[in-house]
Protein backbone atom coordinates (compact mmCIF):
# COMPACT_ATOMS: atom_id res chain seq x y z
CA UNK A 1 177.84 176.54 120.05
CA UNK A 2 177.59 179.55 123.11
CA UNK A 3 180.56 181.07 121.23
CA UNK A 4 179.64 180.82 117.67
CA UNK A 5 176.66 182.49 118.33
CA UNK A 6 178.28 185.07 120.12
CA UNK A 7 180.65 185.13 116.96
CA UNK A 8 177.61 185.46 114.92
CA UNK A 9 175.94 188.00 116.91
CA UNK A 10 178.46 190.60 117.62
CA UNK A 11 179.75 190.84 113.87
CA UNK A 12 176.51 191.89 112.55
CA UNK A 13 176.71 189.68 109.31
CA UNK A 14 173.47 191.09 108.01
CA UNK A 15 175.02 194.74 108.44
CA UNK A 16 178.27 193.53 106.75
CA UNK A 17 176.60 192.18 103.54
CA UNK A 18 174.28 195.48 103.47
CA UNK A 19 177.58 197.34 103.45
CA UNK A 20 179.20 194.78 100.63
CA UNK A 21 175.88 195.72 98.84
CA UNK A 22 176.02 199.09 98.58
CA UNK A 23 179.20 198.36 96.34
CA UNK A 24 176.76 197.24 93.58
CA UNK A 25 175.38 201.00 93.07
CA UNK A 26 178.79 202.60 93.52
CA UNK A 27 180.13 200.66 90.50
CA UNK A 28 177.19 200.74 88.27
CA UNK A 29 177.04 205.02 88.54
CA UNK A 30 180.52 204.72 87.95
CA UNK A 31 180.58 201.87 85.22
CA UNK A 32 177.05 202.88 83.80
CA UNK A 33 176.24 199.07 83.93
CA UNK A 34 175.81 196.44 86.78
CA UNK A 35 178.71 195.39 87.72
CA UNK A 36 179.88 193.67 90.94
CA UNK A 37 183.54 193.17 92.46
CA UNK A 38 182.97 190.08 94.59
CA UNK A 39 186.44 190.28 96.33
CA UNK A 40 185.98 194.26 96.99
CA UNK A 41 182.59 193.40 98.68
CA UNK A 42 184.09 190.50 100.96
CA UNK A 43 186.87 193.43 102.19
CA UNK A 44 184.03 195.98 103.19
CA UNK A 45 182.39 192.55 104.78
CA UNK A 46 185.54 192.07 106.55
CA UNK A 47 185.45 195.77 107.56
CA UNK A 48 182.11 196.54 108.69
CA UNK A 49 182.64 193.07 111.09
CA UNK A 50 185.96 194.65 112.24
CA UNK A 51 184.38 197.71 113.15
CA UNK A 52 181.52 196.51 114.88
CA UNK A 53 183.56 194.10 117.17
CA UNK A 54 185.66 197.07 117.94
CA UNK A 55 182.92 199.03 118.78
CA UNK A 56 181.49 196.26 121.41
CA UNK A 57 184.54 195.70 123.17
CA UNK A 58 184.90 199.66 124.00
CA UNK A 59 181.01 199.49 124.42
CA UNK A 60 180.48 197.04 127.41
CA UNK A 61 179.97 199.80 130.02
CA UNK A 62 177.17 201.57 127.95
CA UNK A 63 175.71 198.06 126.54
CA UNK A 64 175.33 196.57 130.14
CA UNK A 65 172.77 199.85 129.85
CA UNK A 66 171.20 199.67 126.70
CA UNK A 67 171.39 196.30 124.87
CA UNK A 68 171.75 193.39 127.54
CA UNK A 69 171.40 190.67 124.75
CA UNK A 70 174.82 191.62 123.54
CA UNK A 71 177.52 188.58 123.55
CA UNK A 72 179.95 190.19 125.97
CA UNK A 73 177.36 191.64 128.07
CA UNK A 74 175.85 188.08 128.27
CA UNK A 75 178.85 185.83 128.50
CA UNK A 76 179.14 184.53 125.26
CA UNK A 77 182.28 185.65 124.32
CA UNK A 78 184.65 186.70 126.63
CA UNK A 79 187.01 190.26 125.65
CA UNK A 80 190.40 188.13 124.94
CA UNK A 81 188.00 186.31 122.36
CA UNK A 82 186.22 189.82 120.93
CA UNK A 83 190.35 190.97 120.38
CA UNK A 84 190.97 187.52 118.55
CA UNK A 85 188.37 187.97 116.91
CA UNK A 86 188.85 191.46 115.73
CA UNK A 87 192.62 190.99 114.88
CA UNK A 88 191.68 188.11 113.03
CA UNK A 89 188.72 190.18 110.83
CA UNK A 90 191.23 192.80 110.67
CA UNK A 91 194.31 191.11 109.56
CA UNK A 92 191.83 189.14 106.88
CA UNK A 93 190.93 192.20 105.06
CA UNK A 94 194.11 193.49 104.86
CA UNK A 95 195.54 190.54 103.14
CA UNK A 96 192.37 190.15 100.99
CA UNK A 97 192.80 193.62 99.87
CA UNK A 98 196.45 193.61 99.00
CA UNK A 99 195.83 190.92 96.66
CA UNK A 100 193.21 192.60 95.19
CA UNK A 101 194.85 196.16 94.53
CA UNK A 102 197.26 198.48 96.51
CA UNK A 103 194.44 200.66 96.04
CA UNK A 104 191.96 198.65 97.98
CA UNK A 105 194.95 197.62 100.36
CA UNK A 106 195.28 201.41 101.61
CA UNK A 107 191.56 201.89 101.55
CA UNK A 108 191.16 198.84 103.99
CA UNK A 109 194.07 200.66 106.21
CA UNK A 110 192.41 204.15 106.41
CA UNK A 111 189.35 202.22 107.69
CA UNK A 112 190.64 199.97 109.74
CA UNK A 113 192.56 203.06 111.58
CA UNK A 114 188.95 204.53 111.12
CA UNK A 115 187.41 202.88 113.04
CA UNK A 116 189.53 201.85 116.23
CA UNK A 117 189.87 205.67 116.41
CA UNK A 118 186.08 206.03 116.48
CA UNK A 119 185.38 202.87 118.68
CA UNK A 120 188.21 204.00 120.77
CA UNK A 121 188.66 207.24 121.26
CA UNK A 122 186.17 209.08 119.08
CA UNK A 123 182.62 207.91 119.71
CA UNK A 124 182.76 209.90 122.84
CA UNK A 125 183.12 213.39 120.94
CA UNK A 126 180.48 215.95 120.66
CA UNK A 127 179.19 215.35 116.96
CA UNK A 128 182.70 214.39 115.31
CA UNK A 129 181.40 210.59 116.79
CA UNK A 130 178.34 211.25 114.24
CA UNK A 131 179.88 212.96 111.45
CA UNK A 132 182.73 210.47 111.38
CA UNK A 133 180.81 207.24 111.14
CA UNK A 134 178.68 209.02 108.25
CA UNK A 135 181.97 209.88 106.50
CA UNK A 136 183.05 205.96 106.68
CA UNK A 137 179.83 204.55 105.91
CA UNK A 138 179.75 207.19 103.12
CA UNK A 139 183.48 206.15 101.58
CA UNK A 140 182.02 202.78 99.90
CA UNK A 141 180.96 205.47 96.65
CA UNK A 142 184.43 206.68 96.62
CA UNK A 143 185.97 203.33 95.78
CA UNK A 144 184.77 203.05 92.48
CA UNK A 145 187.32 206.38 91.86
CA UNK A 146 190.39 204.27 93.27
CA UNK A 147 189.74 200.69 92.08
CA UNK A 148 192.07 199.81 89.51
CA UNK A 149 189.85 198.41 86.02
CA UNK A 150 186.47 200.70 86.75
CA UNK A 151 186.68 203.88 84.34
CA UNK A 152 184.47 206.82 85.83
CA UNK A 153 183.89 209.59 83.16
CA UNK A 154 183.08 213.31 84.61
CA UNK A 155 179.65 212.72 84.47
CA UNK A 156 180.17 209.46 86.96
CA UNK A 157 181.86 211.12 89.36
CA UNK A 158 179.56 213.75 89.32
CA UNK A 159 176.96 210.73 90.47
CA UNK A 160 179.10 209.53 92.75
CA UNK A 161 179.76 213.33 94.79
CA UNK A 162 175.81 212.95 94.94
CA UNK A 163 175.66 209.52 96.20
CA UNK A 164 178.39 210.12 98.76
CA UNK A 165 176.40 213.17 99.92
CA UNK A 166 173.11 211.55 100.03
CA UNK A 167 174.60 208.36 102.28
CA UNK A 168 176.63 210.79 104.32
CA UNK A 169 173.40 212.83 105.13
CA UNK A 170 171.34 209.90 106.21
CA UNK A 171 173.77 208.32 108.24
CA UNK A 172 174.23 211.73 110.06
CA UNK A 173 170.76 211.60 110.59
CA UNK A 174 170.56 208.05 111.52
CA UNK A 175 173.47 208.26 113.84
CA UNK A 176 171.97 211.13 116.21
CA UNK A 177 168.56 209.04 116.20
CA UNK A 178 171.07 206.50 117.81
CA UNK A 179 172.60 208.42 120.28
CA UNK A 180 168.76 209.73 121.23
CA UNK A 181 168.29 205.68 122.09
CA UNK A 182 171.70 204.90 123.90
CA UNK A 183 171.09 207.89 126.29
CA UNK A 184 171.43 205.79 129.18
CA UNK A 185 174.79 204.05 128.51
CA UNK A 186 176.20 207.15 127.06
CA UNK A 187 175.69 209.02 130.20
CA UNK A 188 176.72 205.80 132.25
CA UNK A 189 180.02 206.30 129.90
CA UNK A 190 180.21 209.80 130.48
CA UNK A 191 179.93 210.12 126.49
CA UNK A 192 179.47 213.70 125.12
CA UNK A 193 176.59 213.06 122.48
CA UNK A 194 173.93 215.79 121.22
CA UNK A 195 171.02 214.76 122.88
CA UNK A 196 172.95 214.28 126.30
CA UNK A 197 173.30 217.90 125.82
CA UNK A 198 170.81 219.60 124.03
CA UNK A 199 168.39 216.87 125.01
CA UNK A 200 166.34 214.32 123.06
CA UNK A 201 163.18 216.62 121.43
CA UNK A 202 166.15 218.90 119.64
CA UNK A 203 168.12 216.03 118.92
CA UNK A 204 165.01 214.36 116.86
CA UNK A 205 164.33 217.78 115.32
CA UNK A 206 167.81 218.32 114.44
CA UNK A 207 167.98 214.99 112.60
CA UNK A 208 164.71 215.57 111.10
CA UNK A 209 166.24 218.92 109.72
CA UNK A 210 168.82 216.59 108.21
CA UNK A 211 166.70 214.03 106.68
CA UNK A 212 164.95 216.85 104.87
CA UNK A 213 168.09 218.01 103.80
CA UNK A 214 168.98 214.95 102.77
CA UNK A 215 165.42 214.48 100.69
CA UNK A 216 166.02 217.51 98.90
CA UNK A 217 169.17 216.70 97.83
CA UNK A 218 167.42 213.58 96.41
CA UNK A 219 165.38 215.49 94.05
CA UNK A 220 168.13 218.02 93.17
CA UNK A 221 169.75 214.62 91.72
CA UNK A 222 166.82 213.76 89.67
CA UNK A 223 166.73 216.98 88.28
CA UNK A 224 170.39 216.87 87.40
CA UNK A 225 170.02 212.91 85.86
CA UNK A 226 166.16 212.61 85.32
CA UNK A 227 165.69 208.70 85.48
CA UNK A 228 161.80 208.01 86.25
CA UNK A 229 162.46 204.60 87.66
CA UNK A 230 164.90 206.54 90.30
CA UNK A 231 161.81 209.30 91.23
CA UNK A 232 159.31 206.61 91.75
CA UNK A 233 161.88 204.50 94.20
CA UNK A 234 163.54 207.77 95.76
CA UNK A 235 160.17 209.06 96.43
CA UNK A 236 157.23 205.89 97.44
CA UNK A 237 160.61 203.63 99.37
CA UNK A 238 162.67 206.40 100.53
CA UNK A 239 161.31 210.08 100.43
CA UNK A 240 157.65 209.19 101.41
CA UNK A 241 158.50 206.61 104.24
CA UNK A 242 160.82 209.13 105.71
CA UNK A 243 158.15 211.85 105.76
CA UNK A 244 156.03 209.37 107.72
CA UNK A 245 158.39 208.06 110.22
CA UNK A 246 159.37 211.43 111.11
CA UNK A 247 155.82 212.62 111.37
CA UNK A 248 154.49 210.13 113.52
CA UNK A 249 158.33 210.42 115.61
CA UNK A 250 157.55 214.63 116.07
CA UNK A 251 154.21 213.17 118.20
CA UNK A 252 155.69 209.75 119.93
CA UNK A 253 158.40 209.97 122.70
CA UNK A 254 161.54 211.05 121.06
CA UNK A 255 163.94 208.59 123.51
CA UNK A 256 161.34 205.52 124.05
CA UNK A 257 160.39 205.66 119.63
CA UNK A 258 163.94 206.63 118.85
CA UNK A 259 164.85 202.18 118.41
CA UNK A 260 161.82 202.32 116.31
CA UNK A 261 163.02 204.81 114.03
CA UNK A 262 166.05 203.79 113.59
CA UNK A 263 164.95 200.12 112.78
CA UNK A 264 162.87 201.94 110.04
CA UNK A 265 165.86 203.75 108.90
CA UNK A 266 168.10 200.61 108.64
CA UNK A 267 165.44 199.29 106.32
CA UNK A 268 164.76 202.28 103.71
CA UNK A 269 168.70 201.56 102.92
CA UNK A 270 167.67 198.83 100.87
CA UNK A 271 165.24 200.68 97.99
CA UNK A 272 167.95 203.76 98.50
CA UNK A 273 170.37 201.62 97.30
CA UNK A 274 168.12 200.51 94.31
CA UNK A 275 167.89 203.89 93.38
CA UNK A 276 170.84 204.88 93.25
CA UNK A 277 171.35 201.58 91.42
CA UNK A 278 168.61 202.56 88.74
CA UNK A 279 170.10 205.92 88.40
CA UNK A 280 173.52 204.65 87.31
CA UNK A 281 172.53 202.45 84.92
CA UNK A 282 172.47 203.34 81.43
C-alpha cells in the first residue's frame, strides 16, 4: 500500500487529467463543436505522469528542501522504482500513440525527449527552464493541427495561435511564481532561476508584468471572435481573479505567498479552459 501511494502521489493524476482536459478546447476551436479524442487524452495523461516522475527523480536534492511529503523524499518509493516507473509511463504512451496516429506517435517522442531534457539538464537554466515548460504545456493546442480526422479551417488556426499564446503566457507566469517558492532547494541545487538572481520582489513583478500581458491578450481575442459567454468567463473566473491575486501578492511576502499563488493559479486553469471551450464552439 506504502508504494501505491507513492505511485499515486508522485504522478500527479489530478495534473495529468487537467492536461488530458485541455484537449477538449483544442479540438472544439479547431472542430467548431465539442469533440473529445479519448485515446489522445490518455497519451498526454501518460505524458504529463512521465514528466513529472522525471522531474522528482532529478529533484530529490531540492525537494529534501522544499516539499518533504514527496514519495522519494519520504521513502515511499525508492529511485530504481521512480525509473520503472517512468520507463514504464514512457514506453505506454509511445505505444498508445503509435496506434493512434504516426502523428500523435512523433508528438509523444518530441515530449518525451522534452521533458527528460528539462528534468535533466534544463530546469537548471536561467529562464529557458521557464520558457520551456510553458512551450510544452502550451503544445496540447497544436495537436488539433497534426491529428489525422480533425479539419482546422484558417479561421481555427487562427484560434488556436491565440490559445497557444494565452497558455504559453500563463504558464510563463506561473512557472517563475514557482521558482519564487522553491528558492531554497534551487539554491541547495545550485539552480540558476530568476529570482535566485534578481531576487523574489522582481521576480513577482516580472510575472505580474506577464499575467497582464497575458490578460490583454485575452481581450484582444474577444475582440477578434466576440463570443459573450467567453468575456463573462475570461473576465469574472480568469481576468478578475488574477487582478486580485496579484494585488493582494504586490502587499504579502513575495517568497512565503508565492505557494499560495500558485495554488490559485493551478485553479483559474479550469474556467480558462471553459473559455476557450465557449469560444470555439459554434
Amino acid at each position: 500500500m506504502r508504494t501505491i501511494a507513492g505511485i499515486i502521489t508522485i504522478i500527479r493524476p489530478l495534473n495529468g487529467v487537467v492536461a488530458a482536459a485541455s484537449l477538449l478546447p483544442a479540438l472544439t476551436l479547431a472542430t467548431g463543436k465539442l469533440v473529445y479524442d479519448w485515446h489522445a487524452g490518455a497519451v498526454l495523461f501518460l505524458l504529463v505522469s512521465f514528466g513529472y516522475v522525471v522531474n522528482d527523480i532529478y529533484d530529490v536534492t531540492g525537494d529534501r528542501e522544499n516539499s518533504q511529503q514527496r514519495p522519494l523524499v519520504r521513502g515511499q518509493l525508492n529511485i530504481s522504482g521512480a525509473w520503472l516507473l517512468a520507463a514504464t509511463l514512457a514506453l505506454t504512451a509511445l505505444g498508445l500513440s503509435l496506434l493512434h496516429s504516426l502523428a500523435l506517435g512523433i508528438y509523444c517522442a518530441v515530449l518525451l525527449v522534452a521533458l527528460f531534457a528539462y528534468a535533466a539538464y534544463l530546469s537548471t537554466v536561467l529562464v529557458v527552464s521557464n520558457l520551456w515548460v510553458a512551450a510544452m504545456c502550451a503544445s496540447v493546442f497544436y495537436l488539433p493541427v497534426v491529428l489525422p480526422g480533425y479539419y482546422a479551417s484558417d479561421a481555427a488556426c487562427q484560434l488556436l495561435a491565440y490559445a497557444v499564446i494565452l497558455s504559453f503566457l500563463y504558464h510563463f507566469a506561473r512557472e517563475i511564481v514557482k521558482d519564487i517558492e522553491d528558492m531554497r532547494g534551487d539554491l541547495a541545487m545550485r539552480r540558476a532561476t530568476l529570482p535566485l538572481l534578481a531576487g523574489a520582489a522582481r521576480s513577482r513583478l516580472i510575472a505580474g508584468i506577464i499575467l497582464l500581458l497575458m490578460l490583454a491578450t485575452s481581450y484582444f481575442v474577444y475582440f477578434q471572435e466576440p463570443r459573450q459567454a467567453y468575456l463573462l468567463i475570461v473576465t469574472l473566473g480568469v481576468n478578475l481573479p488574477i487582478a486580485l491575486i496579484f494585488l493582494l501578492y504586490l502587499r504579502r511576502d513575495p517568497s512565503a505567498w508565492a505557494g499560495r499563488v500558485s495554488i490559485a493559479l493551478k485553479i483559474i486553469m479550469l474556467p480558462a479552459l471553459a473559455a476557450l471551450l465557449v469560444l470555439g464552439v459554434n
